[in-house]
Protein backbone atom coordinates (compact mmCIF):
# COMPACT_ATOMS: atom_id res chain seq x y z
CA UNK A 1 10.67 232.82 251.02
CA UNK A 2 13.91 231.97 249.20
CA UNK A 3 14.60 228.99 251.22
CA UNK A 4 11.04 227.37 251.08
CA UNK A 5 10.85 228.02 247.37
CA UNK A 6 14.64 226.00 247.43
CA UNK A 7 13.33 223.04 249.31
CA UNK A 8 10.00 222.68 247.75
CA UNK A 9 11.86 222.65 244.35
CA UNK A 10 14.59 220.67 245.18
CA UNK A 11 12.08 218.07 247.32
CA UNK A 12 9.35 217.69 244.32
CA UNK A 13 12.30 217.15 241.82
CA UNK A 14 13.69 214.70 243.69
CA UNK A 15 10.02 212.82 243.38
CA UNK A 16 9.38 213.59 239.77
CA UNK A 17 13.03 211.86 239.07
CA UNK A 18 12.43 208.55 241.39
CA UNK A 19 9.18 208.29 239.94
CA UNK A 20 10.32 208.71 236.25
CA UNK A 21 13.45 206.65 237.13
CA UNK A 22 11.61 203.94 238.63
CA UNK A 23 8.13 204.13 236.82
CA UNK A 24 9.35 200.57 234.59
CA UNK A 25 10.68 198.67 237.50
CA UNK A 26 8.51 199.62 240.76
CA UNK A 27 6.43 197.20 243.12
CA UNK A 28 4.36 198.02 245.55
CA UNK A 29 5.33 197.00 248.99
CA UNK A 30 3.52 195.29 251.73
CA UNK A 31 1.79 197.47 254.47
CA UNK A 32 -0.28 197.48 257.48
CA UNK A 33 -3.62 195.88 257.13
CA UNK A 34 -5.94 198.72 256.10
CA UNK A 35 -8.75 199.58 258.59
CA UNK A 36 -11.81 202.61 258.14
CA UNK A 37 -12.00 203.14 261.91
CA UNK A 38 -11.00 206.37 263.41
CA UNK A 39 -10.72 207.88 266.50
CA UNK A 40 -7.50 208.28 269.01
CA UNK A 41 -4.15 208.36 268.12
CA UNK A 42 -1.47 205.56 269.57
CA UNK A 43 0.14 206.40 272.64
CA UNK A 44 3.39 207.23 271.36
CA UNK A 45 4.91 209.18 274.66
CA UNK A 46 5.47 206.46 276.81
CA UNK A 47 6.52 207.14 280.68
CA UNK A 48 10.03 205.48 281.66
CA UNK A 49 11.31 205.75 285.53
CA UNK A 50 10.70 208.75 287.41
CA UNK A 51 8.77 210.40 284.58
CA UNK A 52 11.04 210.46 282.38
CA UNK A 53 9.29 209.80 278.99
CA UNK A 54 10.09 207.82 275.29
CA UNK A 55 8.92 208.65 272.31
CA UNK A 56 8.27 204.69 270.51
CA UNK A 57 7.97 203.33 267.72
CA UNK A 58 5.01 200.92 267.25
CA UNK A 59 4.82 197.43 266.59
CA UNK A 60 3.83 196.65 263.22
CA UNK A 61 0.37 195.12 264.86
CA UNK A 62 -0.24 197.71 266.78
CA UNK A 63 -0.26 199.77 263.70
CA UNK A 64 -2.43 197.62 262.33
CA UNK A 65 -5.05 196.11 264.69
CA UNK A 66 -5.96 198.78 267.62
CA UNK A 67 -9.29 199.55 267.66
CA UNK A 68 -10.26 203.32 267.18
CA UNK A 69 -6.83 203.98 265.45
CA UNK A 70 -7.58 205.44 261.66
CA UNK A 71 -5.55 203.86 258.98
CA UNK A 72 -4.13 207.43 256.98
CA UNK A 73 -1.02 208.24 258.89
CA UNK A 74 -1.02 205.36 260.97
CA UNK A 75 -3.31 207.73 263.29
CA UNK A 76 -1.64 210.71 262.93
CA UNK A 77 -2.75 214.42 261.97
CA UNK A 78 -0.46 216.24 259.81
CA UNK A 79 0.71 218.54 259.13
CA UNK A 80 3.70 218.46 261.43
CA UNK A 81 3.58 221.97 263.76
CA UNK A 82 6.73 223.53 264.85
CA UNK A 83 6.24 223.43 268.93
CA UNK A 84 9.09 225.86 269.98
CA UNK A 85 12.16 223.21 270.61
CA UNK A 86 15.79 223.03 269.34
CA UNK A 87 15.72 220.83 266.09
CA UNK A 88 19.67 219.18 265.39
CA UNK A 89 20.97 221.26 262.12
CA UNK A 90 24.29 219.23 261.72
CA UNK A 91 23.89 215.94 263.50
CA UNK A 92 26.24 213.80 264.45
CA UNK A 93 25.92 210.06 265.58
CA UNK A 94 27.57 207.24 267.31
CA UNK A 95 26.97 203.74 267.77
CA UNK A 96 27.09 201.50 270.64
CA UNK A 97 26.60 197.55 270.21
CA UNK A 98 26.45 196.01 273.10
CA UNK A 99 26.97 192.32 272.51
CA UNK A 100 27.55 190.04 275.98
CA UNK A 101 28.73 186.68 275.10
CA UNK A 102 25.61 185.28 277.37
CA UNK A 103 22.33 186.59 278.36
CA UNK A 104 20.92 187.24 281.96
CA UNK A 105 20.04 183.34 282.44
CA UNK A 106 23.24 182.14 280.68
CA UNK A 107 21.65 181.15 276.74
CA UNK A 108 24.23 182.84 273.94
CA UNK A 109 23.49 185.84 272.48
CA UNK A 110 24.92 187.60 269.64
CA UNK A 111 25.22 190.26 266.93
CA UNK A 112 27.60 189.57 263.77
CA UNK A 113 30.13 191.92 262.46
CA UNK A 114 27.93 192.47 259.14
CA UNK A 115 24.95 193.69 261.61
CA UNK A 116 26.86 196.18 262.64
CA UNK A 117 28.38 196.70 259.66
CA UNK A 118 24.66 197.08 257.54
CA UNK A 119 23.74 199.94 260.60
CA UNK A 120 26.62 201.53 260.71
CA UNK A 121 26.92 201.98 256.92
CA UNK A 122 23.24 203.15 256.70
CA UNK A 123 24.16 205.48 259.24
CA UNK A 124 26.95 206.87 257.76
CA UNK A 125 24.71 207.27 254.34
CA UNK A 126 22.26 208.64 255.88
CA UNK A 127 23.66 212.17 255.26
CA UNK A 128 23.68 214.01 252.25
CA UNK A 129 20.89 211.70 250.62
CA UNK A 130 17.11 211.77 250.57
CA UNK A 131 15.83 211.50 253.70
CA UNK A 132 18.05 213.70 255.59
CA UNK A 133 17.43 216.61 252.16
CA UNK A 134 13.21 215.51 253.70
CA UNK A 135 14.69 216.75 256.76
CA UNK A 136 16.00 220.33 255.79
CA UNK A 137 12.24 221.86 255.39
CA UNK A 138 12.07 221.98 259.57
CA UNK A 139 13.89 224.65 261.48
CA UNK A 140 13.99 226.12 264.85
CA UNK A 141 14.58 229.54 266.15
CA UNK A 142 17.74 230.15 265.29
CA UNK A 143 17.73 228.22 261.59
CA UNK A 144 17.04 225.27 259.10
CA UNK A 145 18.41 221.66 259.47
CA UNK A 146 21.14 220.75 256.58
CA UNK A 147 21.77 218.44 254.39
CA UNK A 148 24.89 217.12 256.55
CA UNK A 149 25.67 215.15 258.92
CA UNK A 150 28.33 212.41 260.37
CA UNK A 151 28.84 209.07 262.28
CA UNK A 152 31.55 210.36 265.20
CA UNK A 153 32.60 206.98 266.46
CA UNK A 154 31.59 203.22 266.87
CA UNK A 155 31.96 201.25 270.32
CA UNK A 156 31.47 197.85 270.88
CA UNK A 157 31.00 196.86 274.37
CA UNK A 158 31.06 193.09 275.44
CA UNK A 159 30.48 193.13 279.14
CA UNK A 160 27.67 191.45 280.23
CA UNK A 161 23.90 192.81 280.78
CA UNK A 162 23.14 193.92 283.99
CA UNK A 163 20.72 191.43 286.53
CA UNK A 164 17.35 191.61 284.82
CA UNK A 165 15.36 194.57 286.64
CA UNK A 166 11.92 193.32 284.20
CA UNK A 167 9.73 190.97 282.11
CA UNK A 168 9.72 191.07 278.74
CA UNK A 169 6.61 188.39 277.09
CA UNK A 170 8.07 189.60 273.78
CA UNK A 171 11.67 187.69 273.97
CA UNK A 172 11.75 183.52 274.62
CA UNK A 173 13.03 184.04 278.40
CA UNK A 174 11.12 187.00 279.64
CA UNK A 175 13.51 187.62 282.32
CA UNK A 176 16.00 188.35 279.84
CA UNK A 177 15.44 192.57 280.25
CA UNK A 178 16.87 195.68 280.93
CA UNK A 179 15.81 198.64 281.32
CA UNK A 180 16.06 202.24 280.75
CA UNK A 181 17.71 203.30 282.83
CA UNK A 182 20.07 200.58 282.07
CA UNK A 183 20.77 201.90 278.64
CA UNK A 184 21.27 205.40 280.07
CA UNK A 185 24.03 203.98 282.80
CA UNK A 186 25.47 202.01 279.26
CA UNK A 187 25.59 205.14 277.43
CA UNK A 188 27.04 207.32 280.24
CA UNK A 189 29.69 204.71 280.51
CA UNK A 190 30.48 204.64 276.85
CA UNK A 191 30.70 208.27 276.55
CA UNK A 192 32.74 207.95 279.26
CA UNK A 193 35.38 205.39 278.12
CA UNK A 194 35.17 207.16 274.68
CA UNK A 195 35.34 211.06 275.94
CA UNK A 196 32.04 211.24 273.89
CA UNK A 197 30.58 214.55 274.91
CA UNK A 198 26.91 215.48 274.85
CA UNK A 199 24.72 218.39 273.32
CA UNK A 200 21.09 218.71 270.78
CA UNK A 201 23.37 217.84 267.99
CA UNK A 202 24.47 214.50 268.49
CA UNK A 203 22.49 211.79 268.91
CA UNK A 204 23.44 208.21 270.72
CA UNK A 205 22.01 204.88 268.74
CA UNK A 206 22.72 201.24 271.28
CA UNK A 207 22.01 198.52 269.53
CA UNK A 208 21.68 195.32 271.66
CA UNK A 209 22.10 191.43 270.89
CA UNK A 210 19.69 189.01 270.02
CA UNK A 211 17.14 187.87 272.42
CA UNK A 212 17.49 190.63 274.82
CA UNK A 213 14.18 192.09 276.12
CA UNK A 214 13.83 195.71 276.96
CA UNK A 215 11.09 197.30 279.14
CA UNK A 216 11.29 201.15 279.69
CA UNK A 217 10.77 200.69 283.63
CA UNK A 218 10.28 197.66 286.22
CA UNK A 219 6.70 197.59 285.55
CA UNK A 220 7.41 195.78 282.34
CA UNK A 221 4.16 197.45 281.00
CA UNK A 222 6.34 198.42 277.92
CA UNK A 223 8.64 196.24 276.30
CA UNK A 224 10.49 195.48 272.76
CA UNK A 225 8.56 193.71 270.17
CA UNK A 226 4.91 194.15 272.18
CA UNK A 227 4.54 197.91 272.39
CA UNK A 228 7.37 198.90 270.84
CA UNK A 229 9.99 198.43 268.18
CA UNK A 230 12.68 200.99 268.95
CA UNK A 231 12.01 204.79 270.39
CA UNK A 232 14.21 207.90 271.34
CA UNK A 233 14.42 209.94 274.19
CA UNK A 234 17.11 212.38 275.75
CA UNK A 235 18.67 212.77 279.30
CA UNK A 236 20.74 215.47 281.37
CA UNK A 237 23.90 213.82 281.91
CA UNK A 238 26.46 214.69 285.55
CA UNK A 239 28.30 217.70 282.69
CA UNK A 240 24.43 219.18 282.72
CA UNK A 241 24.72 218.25 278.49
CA UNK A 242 21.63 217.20 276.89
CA UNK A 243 22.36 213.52 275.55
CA UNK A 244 19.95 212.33 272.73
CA UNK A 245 20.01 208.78 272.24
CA UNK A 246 17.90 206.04 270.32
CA UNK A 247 17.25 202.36 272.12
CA UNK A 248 17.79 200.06 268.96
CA UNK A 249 16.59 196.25 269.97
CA UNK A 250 17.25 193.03 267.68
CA UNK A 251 15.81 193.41 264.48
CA UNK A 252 12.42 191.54 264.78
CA UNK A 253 10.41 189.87 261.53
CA UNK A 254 7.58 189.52 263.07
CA UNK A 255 6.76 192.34 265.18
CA UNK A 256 8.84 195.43 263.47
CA UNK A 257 8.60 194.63 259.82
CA UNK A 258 6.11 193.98 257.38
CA UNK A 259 5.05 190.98 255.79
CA UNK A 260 6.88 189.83 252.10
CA UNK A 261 9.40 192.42 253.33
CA UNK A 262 12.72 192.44 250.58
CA UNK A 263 16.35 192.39 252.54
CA UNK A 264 18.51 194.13 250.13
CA UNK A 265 21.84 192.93 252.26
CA UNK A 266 20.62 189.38 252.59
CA UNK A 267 20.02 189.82 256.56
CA UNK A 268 16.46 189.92 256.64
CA UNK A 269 16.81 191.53 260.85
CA UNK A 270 19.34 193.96 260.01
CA UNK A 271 17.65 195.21 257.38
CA UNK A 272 14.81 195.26 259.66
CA UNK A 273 16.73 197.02 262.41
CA UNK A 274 18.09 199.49 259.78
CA UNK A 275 14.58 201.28 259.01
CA UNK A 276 13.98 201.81 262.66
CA UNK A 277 17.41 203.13 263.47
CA UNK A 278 16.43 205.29 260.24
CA UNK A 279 13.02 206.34 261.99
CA UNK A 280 14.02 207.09 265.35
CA UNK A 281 17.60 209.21 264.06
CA UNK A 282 14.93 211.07 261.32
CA UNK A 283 12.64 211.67 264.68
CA UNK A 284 15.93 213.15 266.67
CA UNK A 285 17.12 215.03 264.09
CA UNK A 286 13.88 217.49 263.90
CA UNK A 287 12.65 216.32 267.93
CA UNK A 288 15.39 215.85 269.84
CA UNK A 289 14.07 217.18 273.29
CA UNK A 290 10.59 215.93 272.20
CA UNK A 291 9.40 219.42 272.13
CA UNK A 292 9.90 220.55 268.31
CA UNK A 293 8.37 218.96 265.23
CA UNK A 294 5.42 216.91 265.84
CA UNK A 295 1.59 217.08 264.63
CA UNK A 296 -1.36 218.02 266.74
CA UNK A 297 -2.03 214.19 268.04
CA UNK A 298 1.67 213.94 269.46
CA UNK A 299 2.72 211.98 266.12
CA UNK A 300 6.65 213.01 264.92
CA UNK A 301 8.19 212.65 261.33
CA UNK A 302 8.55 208.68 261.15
CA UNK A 303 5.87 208.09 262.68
CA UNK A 304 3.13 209.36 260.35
CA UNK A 305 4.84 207.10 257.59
CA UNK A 306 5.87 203.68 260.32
CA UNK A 307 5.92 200.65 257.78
CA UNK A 308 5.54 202.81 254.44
CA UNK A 309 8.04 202.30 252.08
CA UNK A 310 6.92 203.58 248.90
CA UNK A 311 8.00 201.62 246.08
CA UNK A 312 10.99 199.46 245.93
CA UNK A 313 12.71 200.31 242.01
CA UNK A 314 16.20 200.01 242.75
CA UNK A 315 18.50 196.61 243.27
CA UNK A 316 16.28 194.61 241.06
CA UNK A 317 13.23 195.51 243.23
CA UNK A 318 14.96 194.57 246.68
CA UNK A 319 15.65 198.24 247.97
CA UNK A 320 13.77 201.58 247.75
CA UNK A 321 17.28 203.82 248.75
CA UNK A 322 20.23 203.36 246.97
CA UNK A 323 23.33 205.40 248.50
CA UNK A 324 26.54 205.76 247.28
CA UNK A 325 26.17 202.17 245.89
CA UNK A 326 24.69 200.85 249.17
CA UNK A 327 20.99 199.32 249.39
CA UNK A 328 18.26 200.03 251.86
CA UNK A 329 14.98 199.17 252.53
CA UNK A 330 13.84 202.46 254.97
CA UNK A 331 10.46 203.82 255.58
CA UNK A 332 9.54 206.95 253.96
CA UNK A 333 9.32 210.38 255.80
CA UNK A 334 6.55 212.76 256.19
CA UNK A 335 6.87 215.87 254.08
CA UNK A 336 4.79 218.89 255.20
CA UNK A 337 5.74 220.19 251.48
CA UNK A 338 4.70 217.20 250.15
CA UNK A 339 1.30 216.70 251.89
CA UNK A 340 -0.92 216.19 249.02
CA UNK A 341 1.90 214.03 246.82
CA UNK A 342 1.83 210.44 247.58
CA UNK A 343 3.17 207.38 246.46
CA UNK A 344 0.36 204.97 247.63
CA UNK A 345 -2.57 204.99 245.57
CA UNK A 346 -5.21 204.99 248.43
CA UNK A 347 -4.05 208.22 249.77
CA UNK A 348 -3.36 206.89 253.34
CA UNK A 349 0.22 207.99 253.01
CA UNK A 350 0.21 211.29 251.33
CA UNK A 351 3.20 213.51 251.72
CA UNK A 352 5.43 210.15 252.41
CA UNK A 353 8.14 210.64 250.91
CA UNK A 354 11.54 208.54 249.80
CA UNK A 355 13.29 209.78 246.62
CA UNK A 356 15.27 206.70 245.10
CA UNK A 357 19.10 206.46 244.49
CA UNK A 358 21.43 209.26 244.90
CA UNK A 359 19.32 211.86 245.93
């Protein structure tokens, strides 16, 4: 009782002080088109090779324009239930970038140094701040997740993509595509270059180059920037250690952000690519092995809040988190504390939450 009573304090404190803080300065943000139908929830557990299954992000029109979907939640059903999994209580993270100097058919591909840089310092943010202090309501059997957290390393790897093994539509050259299985064979080989060891507590973000397409199996009926945006997922590596990793493609404008969208770093697709490396680590942290934290339609933590950011009161109206100094534009979190509270005034987002600078 001591420990909910702490975090429902501590989390509607942090919102009465953004929204006092901010109350002079705030804009709304742009969101998903609003619809009134309702019905069944997006297919968010999508099967990869040999059913081995993803847990995706949407596209931002898929949000938005599936029929039967309703609006509040982007389909989902809080709150989220606790399903019996492991949850990560002090995370830690590494990043891969995998930047070729060519794509599959030979066009240039690339990924700049402040790219990297933008991820790797949201990463490194991350803990100790609001959304990870969201986090520390959810628990498993053994205790509660904190408030801490670290990147472990950076890699970046420029050897080329393997032959495309699918067909992306949502990339110029479809046939630039991996799979994966590709990125698991990329992040085994990392982990083994780096003696990066597995385990529920660390989690695995690649980031790959511009223009790359991604389908999670040959069948190329799931791809970047058509059905998904990013997504996370876990495998049993040769050591029989659970590896958690996130699949982070090219930030895209116009399928994985919203319209009008502010780029607090002046990069409008890493900025882009930062809020869904934000929603698929938020996702590991309390659903690693995709059997923890998730409401009763399958939806997790980001989900319920995909393209919600709240208001934006902080670098003259460019960023709605403001770390150590440090600028973001991230999606809010679902709060199972903070169900009724919200910061949109229809009341599709209740209980999404984002507490400002600092916090």
């Amino acid at each position: 009782m001591q420990r909910t009573l702490s975090v429902v304090v501590s989390t509607v404190v942090m919102a009465l002080l953004f929204t006092s803080a901010a109350s002079a300065q705030v804009k709304s943000v742009n969101r998903a088109s609003e619809s009134t139908a309702s019905g069944q929830p997006l297919n968010l557990n999508v099967e990869a090779t040999s059913g081995h299954k993803v847990h995706i992000m949407p596209t931002h029109d898929q949000v938005k324009s599936l029929a039967g979907i309703g609006y509040a939640h982007n389909g989902g059903n809080p709150p989220l239930l606790y399903n019996g999994g492991p949850v990560m209580h002090t995370p830690t993270v590494y990043a891969i970038y995998w930047i070729p100097s060519t794509l599959q058919n030979g066009n240039p591909t690339s990924m700049s140094t402040k790219y990297q840089s933008i991820q790797t310092t949201m990463l490194k943010e991350y803990f100790g701040h609001s959304l990870m202090n969201n986090n520390t309501q959810y628990y498993d059997t053994k205790s509660f997740i904190t408030n801490t957290g670290k990147v472990g390393g950076t890699y970046v790897d420029k050897s080329a993509y393997p032959a495309s093994g699918c067909a992306d539509p949502g990339v110029p050259a479809p046939g630039n595509c991996i799979t994966d299985q590709d990125l698991q064979n990329e992040i085994n080989k990392v982990m083994t270059l780096k003696k990066w060891t597995g385990g529920v507590n660390k989690m695995f973000l690649l980031f790959t180059s511009s223009n790359e397409g991604q389908c999670t199996d040959s069948s190329s009926t799931s791809c970047s920037y058509v059905q998904y945006c990013a997504y996370h997922s876990y495998f049993v590596n040769s050591a029989s250690q659970d590896v958690v990793y996130g699949n982070e493609p090219y930030g895209n404008l116009t399928s994985c952000q919203v319209s009008g969208a502010p780029s607090p770093n002046s990069f409008p697709e890493a900025d882009a690519a930062a809020t869904a490396a934000s929603h698929e680590l938020t996702e590991a942290i309390t659903d690693p092995l995709l059997d923890a934290w998730f409401d009763s339609v399958g939806a997790e933590i980001g989900d319920e809040c995909a393209y919600f950011y709240g208001f934006t009161g902080w670098d003259a109206g460019l960023a709605n988190e403001l770390w150590d100094g440090h600028p973001f534009f991230l999606q809010t979190e679902y709060s199972n504390y903070l169900g009724g509270w919200s910061q949109d005034t229809t009341g599709n987002f209740a209980g999404c939450f984002n507490s400002g600078p600092e916090l």
